[in-house]
Protein backbone atom coordinates (compact mmCIF):
# COMPACT_ATOMS: atom_id res chain seq x y z
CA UNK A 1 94.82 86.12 93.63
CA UNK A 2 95.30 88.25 90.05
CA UNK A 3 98.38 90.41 89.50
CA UNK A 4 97.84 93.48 89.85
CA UNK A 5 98.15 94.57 85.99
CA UNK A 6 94.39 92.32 86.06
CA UNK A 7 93.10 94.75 87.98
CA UNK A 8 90.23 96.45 86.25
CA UNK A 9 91.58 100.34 85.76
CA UNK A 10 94.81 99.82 86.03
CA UNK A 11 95.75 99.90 82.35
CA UNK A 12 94.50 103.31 82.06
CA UNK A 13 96.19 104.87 84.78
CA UNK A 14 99.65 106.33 83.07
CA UNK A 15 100.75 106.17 86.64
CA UNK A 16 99.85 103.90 88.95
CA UNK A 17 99.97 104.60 92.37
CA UNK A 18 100.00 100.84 93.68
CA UNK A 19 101.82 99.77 97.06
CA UNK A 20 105.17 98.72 95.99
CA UNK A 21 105.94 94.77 96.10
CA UNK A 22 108.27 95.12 99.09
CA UNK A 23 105.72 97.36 100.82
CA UNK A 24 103.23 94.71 100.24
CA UNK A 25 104.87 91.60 101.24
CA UNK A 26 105.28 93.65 104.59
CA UNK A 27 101.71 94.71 105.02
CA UNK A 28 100.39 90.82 104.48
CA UNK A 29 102.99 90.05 106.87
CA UNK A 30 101.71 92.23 109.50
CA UNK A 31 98.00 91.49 108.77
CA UNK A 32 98.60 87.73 109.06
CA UNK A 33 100.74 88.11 112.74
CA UNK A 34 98.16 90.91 114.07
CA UNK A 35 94.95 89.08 112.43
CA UNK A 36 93.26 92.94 113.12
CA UNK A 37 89.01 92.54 112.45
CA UNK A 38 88.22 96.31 111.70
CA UNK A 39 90.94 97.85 109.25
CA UNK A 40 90.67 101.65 107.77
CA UNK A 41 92.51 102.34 104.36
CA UNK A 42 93.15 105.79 103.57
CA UNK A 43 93.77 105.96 99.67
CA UNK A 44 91.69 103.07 98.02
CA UNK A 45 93.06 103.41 94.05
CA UNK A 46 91.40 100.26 92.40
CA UNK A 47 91.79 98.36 95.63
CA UNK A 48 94.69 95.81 95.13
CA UNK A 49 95.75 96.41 98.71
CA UNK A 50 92.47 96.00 100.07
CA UNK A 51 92.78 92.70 98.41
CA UNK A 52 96.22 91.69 99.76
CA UNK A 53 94.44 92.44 103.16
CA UNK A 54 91.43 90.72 102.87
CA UNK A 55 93.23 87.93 101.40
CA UNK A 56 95.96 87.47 104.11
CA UNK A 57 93.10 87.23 107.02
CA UNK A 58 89.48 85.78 106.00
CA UNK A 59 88.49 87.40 109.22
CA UNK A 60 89.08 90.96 108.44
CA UNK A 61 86.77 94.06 106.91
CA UNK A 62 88.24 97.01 105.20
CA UNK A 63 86.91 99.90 105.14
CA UNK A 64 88.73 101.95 102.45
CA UNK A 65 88.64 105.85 100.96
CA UNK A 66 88.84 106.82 97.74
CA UNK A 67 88.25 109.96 96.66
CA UNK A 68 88.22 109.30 92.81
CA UNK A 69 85.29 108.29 91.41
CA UNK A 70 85.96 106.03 88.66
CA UNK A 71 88.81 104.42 91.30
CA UNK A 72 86.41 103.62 93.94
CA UNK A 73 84.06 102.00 90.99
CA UNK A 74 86.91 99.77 89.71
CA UNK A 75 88.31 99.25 93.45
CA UNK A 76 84.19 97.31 94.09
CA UNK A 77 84.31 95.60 90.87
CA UNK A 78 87.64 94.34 91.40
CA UNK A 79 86.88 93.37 95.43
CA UNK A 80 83.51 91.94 94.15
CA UNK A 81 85.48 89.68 91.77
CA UNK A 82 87.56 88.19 93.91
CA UNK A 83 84.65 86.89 96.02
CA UNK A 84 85.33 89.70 99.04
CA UNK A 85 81.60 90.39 98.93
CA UNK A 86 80.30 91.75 102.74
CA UNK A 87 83.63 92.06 103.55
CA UNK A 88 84.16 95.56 102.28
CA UNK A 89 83.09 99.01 102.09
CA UNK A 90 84.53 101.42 99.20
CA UNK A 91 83.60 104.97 100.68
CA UNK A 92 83.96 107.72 97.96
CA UNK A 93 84.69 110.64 99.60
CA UNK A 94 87.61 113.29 100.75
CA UNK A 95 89.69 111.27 104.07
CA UNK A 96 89.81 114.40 105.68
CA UNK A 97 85.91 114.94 105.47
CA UNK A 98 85.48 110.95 106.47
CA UNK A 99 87.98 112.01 109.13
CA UNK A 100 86.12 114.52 111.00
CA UNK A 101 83.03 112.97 110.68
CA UNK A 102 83.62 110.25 112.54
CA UNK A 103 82.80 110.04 116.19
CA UNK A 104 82.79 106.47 117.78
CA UNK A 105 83.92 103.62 114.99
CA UNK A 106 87.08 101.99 115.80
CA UNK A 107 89.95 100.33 114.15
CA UNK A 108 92.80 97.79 115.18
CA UNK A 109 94.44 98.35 111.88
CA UNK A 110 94.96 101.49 109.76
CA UNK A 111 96.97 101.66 106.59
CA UNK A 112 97.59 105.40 105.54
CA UNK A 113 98.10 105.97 101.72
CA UNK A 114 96.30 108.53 100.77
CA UNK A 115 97.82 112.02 100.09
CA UNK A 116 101.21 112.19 101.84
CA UNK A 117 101.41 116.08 102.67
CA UNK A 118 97.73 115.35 104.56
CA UNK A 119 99.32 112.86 106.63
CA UNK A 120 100.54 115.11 109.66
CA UNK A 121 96.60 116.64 109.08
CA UNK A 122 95.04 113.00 109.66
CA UNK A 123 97.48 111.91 112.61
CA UNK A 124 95.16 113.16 115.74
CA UNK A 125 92.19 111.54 114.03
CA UNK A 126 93.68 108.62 112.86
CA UNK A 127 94.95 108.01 116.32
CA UNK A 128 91.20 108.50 118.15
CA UNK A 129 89.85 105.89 115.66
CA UNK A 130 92.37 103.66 116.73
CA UNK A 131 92.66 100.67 119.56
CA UNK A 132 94.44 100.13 122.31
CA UNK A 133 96.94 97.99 120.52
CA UNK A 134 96.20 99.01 116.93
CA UNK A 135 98.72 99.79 114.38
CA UNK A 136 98.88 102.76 112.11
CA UNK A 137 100.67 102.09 109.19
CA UNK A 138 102.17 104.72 106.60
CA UNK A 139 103.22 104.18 103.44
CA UNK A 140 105.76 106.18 101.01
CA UNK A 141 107.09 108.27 104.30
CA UNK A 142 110.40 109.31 102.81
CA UNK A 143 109.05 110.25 99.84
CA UNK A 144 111.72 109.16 96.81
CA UNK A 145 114.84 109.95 99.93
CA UNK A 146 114.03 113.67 99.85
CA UNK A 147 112.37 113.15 103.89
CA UNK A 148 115.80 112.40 105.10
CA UNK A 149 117.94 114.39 102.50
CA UNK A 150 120.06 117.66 103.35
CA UNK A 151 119.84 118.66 100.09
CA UNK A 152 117.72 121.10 98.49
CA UNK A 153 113.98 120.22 98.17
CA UNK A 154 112.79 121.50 94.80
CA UNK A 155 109.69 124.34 95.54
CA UNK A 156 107.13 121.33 94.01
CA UNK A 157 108.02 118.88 96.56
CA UNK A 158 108.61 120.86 99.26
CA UNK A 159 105.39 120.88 101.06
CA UNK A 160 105.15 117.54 101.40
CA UNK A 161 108.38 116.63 102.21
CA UNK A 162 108.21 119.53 105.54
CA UNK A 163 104.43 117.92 106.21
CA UNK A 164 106.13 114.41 106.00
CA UNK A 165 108.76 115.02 108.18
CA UNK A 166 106.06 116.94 110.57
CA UNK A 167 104.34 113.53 110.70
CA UNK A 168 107.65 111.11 111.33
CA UNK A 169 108.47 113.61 114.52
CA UNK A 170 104.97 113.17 115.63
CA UNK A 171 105.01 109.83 115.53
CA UNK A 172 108.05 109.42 117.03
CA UNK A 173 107.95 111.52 119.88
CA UNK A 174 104.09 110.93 121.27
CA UNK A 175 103.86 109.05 124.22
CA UNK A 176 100.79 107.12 123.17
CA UNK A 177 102.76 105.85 120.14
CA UNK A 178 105.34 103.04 120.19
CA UNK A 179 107.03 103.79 116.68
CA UNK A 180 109.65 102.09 114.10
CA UNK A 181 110.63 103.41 111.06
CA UNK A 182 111.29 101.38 108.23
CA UNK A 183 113.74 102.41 105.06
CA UNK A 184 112.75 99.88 102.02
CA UNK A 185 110.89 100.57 99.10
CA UNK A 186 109.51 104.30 99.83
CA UNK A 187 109.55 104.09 103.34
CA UNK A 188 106.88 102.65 106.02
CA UNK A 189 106.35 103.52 109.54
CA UNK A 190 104.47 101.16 111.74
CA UNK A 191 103.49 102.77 114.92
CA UNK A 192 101.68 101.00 118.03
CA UNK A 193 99.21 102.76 120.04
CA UNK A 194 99.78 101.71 123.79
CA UNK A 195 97.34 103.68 125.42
């Protein structure tokens, strides 16, 4: 598997919004125990994730959602190279849109890491696509610390920190969710659905 600096479009991103190692070392763990079939990625980039996935489980296909164009280009060349051919699907286009469009497909694995203010937005949607027994797991929940600070949130960040901690309540008080929250890197939550 290439680093992730091989990816194509990664030197031209100034910053690079790529799952952090710790973050990523958890998600292959968790696709390698689960072994989910159908997995949903909300927030594609140039698809080193995807890669991690359909690396850790020959099995699997990833559907992923990117809304940038040249992104979702690099995120297929880069799957393509790796020899993930018919094992993918890079779907340019808003998450929310994809979101509400969808009626019947199902998933036994979600990774959210798109845009983290939409988060709480995606939540009733993301769990309807869902399993019995699926996972939905969010990356980047506590947002740099400022999700569990008592400090001042600067005006900037204050959206999505409110809309992040929106979503962490959510998760941990619905019924249908069996939820742990995880501090390294930027924070992960891993939630079960159990119903």
């Amino acid at each position: 598997m290439k680093n992730k600096e091989e990816f194509v479009g990664f030197a031209e991103h100034e910053y690079s919004p790529i799952v952090r190692d710790k973050s990523i070392e958890f998600l292959q763990e968790l696709i390698k125990k689960y072994r989910p079939k159908n997995i949903l990625e909300i927030g594609t980039f140039i698809g080193y994730s995807a890669s991690v996935m359909l690396e850790a489980d020959r099995d699997c296909f990833v559907t992923t959602i990117e809304i940038d164009e040249e992104n979702a280009k690099d995120a297929i060349k880069n799957l393509t190279d790796l020899g993930f051919v018919g094992r993918f699907k890079v779907l340019n286009c808003d998450a929310y849109e994809f979101l509400q469009s969808q009626q019947n497909e199902q998933f036994d694995f979600i990774f959210l890491d798109g845009p983290k203010g939409q988060y709480f937005k995606y939540l009733p949607f993301l769990k309807k696509m869902l399993k019995k027994g699926g996972f939905l797991l969010a990356d980047d929940i506590l947002f740099y610390g400022m999700v569990k600070s008592e400090e001042h949130i600067e005006h900037k960040h204050r959206t999505i920190v409110n809309n992040l901690r929106k979503f962490i309540a959510e998760i941990q008080n619905d019924e249908e969710l069996e939820t742990t929250i995880y501090d390294f890197a930027n924070g992960m939550s891993l939630s079960k659905k159990k119903v």
